[in-house]
Protein backbone atom coordinates (compact mmCIF):
# COMPACT_ATOMS: atom_id res chain seq x y z
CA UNK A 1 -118.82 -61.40 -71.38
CA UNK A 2 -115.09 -62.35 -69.73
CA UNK A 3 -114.40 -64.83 -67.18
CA UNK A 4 -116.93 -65.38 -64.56
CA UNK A 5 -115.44 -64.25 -61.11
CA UNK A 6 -116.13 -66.30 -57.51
CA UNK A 7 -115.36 -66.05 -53.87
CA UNK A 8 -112.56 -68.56 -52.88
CA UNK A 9 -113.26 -69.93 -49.73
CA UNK A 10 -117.14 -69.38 -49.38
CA UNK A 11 -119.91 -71.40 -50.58
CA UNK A 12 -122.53 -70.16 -52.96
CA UNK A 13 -125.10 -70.19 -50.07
CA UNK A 14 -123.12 -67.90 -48.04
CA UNK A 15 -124.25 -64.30 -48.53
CA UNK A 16 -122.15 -61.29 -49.14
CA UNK A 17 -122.27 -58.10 -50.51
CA UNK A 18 -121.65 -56.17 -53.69
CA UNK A 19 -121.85 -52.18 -53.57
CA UNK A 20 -123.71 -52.03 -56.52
CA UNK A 21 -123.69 -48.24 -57.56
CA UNK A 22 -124.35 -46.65 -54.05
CA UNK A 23 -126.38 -48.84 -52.38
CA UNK A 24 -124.95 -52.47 -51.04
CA UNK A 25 -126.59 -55.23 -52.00
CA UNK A 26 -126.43 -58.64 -50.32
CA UNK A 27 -125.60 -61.78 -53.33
CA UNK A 28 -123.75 -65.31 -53.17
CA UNK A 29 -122.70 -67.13 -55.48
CA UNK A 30 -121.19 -67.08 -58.74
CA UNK A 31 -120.80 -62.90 -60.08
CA UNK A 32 -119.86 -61.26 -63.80
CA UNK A 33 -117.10 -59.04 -63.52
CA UNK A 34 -118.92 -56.49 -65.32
CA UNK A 35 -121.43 -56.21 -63.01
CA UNK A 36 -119.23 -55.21 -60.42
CA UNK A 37 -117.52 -51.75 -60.57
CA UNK A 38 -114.23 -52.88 -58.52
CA UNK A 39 -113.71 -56.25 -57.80
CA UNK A 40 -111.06 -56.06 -55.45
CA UNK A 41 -113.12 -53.77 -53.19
CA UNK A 42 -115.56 -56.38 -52.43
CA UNK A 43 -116.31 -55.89 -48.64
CA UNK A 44 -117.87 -59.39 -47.21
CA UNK A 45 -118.97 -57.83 -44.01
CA UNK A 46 -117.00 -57.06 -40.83
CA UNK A 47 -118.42 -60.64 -39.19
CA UNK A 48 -116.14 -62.14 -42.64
CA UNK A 49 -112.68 -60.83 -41.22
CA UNK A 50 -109.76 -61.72 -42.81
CA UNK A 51 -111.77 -60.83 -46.58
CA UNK A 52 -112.34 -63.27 -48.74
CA UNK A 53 -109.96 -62.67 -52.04
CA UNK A 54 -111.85 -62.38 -55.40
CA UNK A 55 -110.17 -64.42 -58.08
CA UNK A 56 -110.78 -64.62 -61.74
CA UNK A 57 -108.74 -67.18 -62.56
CA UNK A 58 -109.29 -69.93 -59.18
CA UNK A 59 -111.15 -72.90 -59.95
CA UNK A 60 -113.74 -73.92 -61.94
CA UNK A 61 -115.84 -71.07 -63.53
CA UNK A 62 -119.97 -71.54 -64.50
CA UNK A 63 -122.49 -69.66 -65.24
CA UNK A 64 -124.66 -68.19 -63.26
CA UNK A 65 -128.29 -69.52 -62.41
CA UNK A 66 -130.90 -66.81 -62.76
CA UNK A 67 -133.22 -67.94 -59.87
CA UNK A 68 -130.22 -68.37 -57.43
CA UNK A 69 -128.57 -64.94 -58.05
CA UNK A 70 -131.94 -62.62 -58.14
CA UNK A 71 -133.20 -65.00 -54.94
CA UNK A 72 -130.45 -63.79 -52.68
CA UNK A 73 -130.46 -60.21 -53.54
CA UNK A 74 -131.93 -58.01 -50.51
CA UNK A 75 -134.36 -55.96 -52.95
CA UNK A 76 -136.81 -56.54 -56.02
CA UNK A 77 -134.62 -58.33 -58.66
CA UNK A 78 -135.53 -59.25 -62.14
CA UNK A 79 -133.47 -60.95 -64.87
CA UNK A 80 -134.59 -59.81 -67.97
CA UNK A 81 -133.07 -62.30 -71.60
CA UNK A 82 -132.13 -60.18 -74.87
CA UNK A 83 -135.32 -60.89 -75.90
CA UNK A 84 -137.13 -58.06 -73.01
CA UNK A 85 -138.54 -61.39 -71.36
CA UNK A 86 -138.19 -61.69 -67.71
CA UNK A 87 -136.55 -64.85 -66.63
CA UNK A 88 -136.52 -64.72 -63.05
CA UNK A 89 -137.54 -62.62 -60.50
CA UNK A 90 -137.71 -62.82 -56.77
CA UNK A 91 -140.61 -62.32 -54.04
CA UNK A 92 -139.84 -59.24 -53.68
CA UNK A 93 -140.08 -57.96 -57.72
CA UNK A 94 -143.39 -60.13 -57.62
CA UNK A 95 -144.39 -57.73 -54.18
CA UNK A 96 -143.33 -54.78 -56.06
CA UNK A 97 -145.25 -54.98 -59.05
CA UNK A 98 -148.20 -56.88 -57.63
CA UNK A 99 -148.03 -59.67 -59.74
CA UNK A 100 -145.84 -62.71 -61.15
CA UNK A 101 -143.82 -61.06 -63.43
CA UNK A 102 -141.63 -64.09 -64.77
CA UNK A 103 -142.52 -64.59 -68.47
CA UNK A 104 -143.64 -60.74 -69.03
CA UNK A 105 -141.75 -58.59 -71.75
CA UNK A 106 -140.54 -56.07 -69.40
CA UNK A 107 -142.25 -53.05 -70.89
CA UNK A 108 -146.00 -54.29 -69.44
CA UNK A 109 -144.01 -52.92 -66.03
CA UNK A 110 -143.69 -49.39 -67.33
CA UNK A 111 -146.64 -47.15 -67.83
CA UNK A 112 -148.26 -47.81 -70.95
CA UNK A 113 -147.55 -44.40 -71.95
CA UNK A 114 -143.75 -44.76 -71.97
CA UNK A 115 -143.58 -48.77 -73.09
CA UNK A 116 -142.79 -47.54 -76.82
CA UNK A 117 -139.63 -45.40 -75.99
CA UNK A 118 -138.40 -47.89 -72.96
CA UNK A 119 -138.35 -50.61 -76.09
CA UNK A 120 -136.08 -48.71 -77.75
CA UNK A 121 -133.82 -47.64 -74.89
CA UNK A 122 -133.61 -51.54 -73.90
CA UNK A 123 -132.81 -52.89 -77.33
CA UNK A 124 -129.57 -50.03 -77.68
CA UNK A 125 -128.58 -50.59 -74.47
CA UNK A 126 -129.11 -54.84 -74.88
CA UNK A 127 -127.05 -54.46 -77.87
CA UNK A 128 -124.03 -52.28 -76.21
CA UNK A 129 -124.05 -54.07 -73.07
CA UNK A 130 -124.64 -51.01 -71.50
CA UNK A 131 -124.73 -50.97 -67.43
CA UNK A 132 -126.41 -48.40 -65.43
CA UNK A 133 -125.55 -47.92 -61.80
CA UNK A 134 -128.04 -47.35 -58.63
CA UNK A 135 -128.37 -43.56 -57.34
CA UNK A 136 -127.28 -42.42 -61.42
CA UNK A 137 -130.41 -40.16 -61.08
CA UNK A 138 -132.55 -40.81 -64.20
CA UNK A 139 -136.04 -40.38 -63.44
CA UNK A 140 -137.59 -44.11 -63.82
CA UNK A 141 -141.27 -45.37 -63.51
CA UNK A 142 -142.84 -48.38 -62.80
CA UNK A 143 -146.70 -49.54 -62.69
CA UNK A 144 -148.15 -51.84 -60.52
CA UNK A 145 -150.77 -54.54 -61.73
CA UNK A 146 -153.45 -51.78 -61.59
CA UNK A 147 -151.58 -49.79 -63.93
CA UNK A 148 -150.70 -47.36 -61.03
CA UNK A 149 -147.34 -45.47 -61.50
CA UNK A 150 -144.93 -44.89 -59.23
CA UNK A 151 -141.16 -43.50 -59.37
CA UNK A 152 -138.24 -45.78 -58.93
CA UNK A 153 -134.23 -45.94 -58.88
CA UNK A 154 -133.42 -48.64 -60.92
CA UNK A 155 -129.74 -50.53 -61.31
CA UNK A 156 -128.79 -52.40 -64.62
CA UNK A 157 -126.24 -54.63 -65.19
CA UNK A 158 -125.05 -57.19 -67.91
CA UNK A 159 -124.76 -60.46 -66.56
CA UNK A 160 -123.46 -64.06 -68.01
CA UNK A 161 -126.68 -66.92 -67.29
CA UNK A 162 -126.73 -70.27 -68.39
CA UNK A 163 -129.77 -69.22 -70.66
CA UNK A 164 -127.10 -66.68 -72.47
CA UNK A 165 -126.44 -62.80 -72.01
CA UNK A 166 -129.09 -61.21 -69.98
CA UNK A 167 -129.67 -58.26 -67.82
CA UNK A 168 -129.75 -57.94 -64.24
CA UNK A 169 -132.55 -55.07 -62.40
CA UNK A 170 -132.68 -54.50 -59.41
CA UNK A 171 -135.16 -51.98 -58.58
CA UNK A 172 -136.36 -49.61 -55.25
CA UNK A 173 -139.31 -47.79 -55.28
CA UNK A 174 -138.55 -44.04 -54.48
CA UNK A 175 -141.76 -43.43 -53.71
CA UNK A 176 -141.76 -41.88 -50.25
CA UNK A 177 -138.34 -40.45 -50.83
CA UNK A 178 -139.88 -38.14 -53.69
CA UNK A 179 -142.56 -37.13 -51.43
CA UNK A 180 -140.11 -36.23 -48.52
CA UNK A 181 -137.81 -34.17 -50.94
CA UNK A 182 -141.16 -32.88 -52.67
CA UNK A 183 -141.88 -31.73 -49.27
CA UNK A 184 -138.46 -30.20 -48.67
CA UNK A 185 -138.79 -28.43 -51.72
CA UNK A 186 -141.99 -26.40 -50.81
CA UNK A 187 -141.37 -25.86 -47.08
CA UNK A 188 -137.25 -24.05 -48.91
CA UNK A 189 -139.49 -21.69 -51.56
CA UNK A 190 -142.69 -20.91 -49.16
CA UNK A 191 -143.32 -18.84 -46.28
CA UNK A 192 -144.65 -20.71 -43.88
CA UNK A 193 -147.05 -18.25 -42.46
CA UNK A 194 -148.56 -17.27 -45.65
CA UNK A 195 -147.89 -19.99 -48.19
CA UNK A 196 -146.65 -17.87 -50.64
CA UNK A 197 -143.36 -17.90 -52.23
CA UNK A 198 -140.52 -16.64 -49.92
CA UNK A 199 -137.44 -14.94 -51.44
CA UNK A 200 -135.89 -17.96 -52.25
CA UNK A 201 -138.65 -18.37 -54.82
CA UNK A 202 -138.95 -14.97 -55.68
CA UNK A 203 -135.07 -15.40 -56.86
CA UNK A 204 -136.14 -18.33 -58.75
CA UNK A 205 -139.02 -16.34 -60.38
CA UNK A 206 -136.99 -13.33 -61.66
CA UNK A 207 -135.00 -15.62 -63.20
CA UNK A 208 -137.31 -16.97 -64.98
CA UNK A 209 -138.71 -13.46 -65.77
CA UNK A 210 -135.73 -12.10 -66.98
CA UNK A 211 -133.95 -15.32 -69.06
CA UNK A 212 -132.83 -15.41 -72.08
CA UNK A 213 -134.70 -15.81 -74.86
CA UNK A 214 -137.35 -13.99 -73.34
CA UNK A 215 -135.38 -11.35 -71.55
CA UNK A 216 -137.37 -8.25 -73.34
CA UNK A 217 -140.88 -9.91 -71.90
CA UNK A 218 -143.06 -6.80 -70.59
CA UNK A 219 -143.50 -7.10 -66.86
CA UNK A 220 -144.54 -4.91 -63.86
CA UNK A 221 -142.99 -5.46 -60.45
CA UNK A 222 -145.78 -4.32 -57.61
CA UNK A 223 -144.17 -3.83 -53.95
CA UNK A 224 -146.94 -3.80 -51.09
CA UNK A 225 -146.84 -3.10 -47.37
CA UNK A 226 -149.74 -3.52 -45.40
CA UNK A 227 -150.61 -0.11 -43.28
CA UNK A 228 -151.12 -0.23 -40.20
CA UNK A 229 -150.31 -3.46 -38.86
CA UNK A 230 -147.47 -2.34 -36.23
CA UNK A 231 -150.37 -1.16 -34.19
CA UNK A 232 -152.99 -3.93 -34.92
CA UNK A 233 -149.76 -5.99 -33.65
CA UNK A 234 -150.14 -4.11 -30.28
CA UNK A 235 -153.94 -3.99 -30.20
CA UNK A 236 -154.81 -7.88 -31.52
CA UNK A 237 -151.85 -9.78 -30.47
CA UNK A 238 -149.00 -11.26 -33.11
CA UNK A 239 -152.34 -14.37 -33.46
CA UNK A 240 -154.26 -11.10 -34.24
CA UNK A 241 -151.52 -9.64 -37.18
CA UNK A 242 -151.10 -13.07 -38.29
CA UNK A 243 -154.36 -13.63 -39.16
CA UNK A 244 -154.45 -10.17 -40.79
CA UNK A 245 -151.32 -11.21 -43.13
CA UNK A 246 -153.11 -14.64 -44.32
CA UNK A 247 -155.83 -12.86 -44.82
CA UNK A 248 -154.24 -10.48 -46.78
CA UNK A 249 -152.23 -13.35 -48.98
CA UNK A 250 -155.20 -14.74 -49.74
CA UNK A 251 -156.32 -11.41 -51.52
CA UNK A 252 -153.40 -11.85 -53.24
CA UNK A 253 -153.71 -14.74 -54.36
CA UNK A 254 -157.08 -14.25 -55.32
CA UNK A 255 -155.93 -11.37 -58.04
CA UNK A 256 -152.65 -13.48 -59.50
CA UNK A 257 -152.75 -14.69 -62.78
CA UNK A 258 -151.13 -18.09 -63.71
CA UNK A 259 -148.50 -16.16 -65.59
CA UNK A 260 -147.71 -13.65 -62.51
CA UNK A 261 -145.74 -14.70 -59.24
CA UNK A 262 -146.00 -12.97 -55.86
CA UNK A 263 -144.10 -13.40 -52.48
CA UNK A 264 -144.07 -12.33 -49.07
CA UNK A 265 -140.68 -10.73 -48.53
CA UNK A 266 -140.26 -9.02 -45.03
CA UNK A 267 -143.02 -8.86 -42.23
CA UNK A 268 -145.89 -6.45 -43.68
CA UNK A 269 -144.26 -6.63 -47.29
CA UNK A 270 -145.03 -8.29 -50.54
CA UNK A 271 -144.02 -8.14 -54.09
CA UNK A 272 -146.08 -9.00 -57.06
CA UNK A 273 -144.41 -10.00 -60.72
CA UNK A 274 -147.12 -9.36 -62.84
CA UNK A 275 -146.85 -10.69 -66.87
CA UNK A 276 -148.42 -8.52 -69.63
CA UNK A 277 -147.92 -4.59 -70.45
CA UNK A 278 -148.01 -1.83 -68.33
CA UNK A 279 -151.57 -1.22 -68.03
CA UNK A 280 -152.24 -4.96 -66.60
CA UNK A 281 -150.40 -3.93 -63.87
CA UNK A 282 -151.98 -1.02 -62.76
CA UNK A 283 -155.38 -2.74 -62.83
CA UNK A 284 -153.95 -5.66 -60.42
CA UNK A 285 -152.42 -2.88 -58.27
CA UNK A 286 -156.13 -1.10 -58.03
CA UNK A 287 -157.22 -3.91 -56.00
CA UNK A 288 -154.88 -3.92 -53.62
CA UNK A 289 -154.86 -1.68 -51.58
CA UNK A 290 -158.16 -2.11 -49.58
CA UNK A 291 -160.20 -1.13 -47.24
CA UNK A 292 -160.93 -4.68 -45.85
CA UNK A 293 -162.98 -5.24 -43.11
CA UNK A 294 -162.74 -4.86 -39.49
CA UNK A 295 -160.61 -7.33 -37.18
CA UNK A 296 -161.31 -8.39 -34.00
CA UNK A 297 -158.14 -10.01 -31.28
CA UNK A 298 -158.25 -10.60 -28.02
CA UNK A 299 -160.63 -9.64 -24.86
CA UNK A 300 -162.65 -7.91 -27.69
CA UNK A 301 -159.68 -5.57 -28.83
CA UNK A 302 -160.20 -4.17 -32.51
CA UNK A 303 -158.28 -2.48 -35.56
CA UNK A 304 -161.06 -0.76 -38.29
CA UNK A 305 -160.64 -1.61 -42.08
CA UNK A 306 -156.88 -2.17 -42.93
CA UNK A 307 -155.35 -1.01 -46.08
CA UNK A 308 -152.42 -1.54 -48.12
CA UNK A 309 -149.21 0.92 -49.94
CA UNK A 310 -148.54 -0.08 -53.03
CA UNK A 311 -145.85 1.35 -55.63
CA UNK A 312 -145.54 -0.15 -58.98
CA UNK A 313 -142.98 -0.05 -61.46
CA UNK A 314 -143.53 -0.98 -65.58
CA UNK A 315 -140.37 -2.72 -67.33
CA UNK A 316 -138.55 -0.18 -69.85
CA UNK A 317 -137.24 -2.05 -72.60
CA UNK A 318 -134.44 -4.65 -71.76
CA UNK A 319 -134.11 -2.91 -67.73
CA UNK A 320 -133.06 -6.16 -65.47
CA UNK A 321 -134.38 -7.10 -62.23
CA UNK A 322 -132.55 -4.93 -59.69
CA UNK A 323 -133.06 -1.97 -61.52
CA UNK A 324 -136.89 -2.47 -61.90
CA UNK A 325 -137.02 -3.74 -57.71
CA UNK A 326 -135.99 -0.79 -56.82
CA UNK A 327 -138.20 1.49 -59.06
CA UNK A 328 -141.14 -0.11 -57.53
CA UNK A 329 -139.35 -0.43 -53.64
CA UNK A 330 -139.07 3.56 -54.36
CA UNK A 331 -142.76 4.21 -55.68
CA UNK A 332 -143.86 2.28 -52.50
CA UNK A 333 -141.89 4.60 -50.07
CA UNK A 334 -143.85 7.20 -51.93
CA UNK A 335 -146.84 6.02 -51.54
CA UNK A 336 -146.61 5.56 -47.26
CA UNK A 337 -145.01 8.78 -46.91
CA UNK A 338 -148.34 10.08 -48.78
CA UNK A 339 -150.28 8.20 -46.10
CA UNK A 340 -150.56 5.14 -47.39
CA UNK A 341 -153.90 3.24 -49.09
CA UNK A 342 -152.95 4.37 -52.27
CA UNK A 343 -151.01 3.62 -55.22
CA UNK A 344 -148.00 5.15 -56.76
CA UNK A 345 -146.13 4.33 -60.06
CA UNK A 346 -142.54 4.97 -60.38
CA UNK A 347 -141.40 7.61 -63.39
């Protein structure tokens, strides 16, 4: 492993910390050089002032005590020998993971699903001393006692104990940060109104449409604009039109396929991806353009049955996106300057 590394002029009770990876992370005591990715960059906290200097070669070198080390680390810590066992662990892994987890192989705190490949991954990396940074970005699970899963950044490094070459983990659950960026996600690709896809995800989707390998896939591109709803604007209130748009989303998404896509991509306009030859589209399109029934705003103000223009456009051969978006943007314009609640298919 090297020479073991301490802090001159600090005892092993006195904390400091170690950027380990991204995150800081508070330790004392005796450290391996390889678990720390710059040595001389070791900050001991702006109440230390003048630093501490990090020597390899100052006094007496041991090596390090499992239980002390993962006991003064600020999150869930595990030691784990060459064997998989876990050798220490502090409150915090034991909070974690619901359980005292000293003495387990550390595969029984993966999902039982994955245990067989993280086996395999620990032994190569075991055997090459391999280290792997907090915030690196591979997608880690845990499970809990119950055998609940749950996602997790984890940091590994090799470290020198008195029991031999181990492993040191320290691990945060990610849990509410993957919800929060989950939730990020959907609110950037939907419209907020509708909850369909906005065009942001309608981007997304022709890409996937139109990719290679399956770049000659048949699909027919529907463009819809509800008639009408200017004036049931002025007669309902925008509550009143709003209503009439989720309303009318739902329809749509009442007709889509789990192959096809659809978005809402102005105010009274949507666009519909739909998978499959031509003649799949035209039988989606059918059902789109209405009547529906009678809406009612405020003091008693009321539009009749709305409808819907809708122009559709078939793929030709290999044609990509923007050509096909504007076939079908064209056939639409037909089909309102023809008075709308009908449909019209572009030559």
């Amino acid at each position: 492993m090297g020479s073991q590394m301490r802090v001159e002029g600090r005892t092993s009770a006195q904390p400091m910390q170690v950027r380990h990876g991204q995150f800081p992370v508070e330790a004392s005591g005796w450290y391996d050089p390889g678990a720390i990715r710059d040595p001389e960059t070791i900050d001991t906290g702006p109440a230390a002032r003048p630093r501490h200097r990090v020597s390899a070669s100052g006094g007496r070198s041991t090596a390090l005590d499992p239980a002390v080390l993962v006991s003064a680390l600020a999150n869930a810590a595990l030691v784990v020998g060459g064997d998989g066992r876990i050798t220490a662990a502090n409150g915090l892994a034991d909070s974690l993971f619901e359980r005292t987890v000293v003495g387990l192989l550390i595969e029984e705190l993966v999902p039982e699903s994955r245990r067989a490949a993280h086996a395999v991954v620990r032994q190569a990396s075991t055997s090459t001393g391999q280290t792997r940074p907090m915030g690196s970005g591979i997608a880690v699970q845990g499970a809990r006692a119950d055998g609940t899963a749950f996602p997790a950044e984890v940091s590994l490094s090799a470290i020198a104990t008195r029991n031999g070459p181990a492993t040191l983990a320290i691990v945060i659950d990610t849990t509410e940060l993957v919800a929060r960026l989950a939730t990020l996600q959907r609110e950037a690709l939907h419209d907020p109104l509708t909850n369909l896809g906005n065009r942001a995800a309608l981007r997304l989707a022709l890409d996937a449409f139109f990719a290679h390998p399956v770049s000659h896939r048949p699909v027919t591109a529907i463009a819809i604009d509800i008639d009408g709803l200017r004036e049931a604007n002025r007669r309902l209130g925008h509550g009143g039109g709003d209503a009439l748009l989720r309303a009318y989303a739902n329809r749509l998404q009442s007709v889509v396929r789990p192959d096809d896509f659809v978005a809402r991509t102005g105010g009274d306009e949507f666009l519909m991806l739909c998978a499959g030859p031509p003649e799949t589209g035209r039988a989606v399109a059918a059902r789109l353009t209405g009547p529906y029934r009678e809406r009612r705003g405020r003091q008693g103000a009321s539009v009749g049955p709305m409808t819907a223009s809708v122009g559709i456009a078939a793929r030709r051969g290999r044609e990509g996106a923007s050509s096909l978006l504007v076939r079908a943007d064209g056939a639409l314009l037909a089909a309102k300057s023809a008075g709308g609640c009908r449909v019209v298919e572009a030559g």
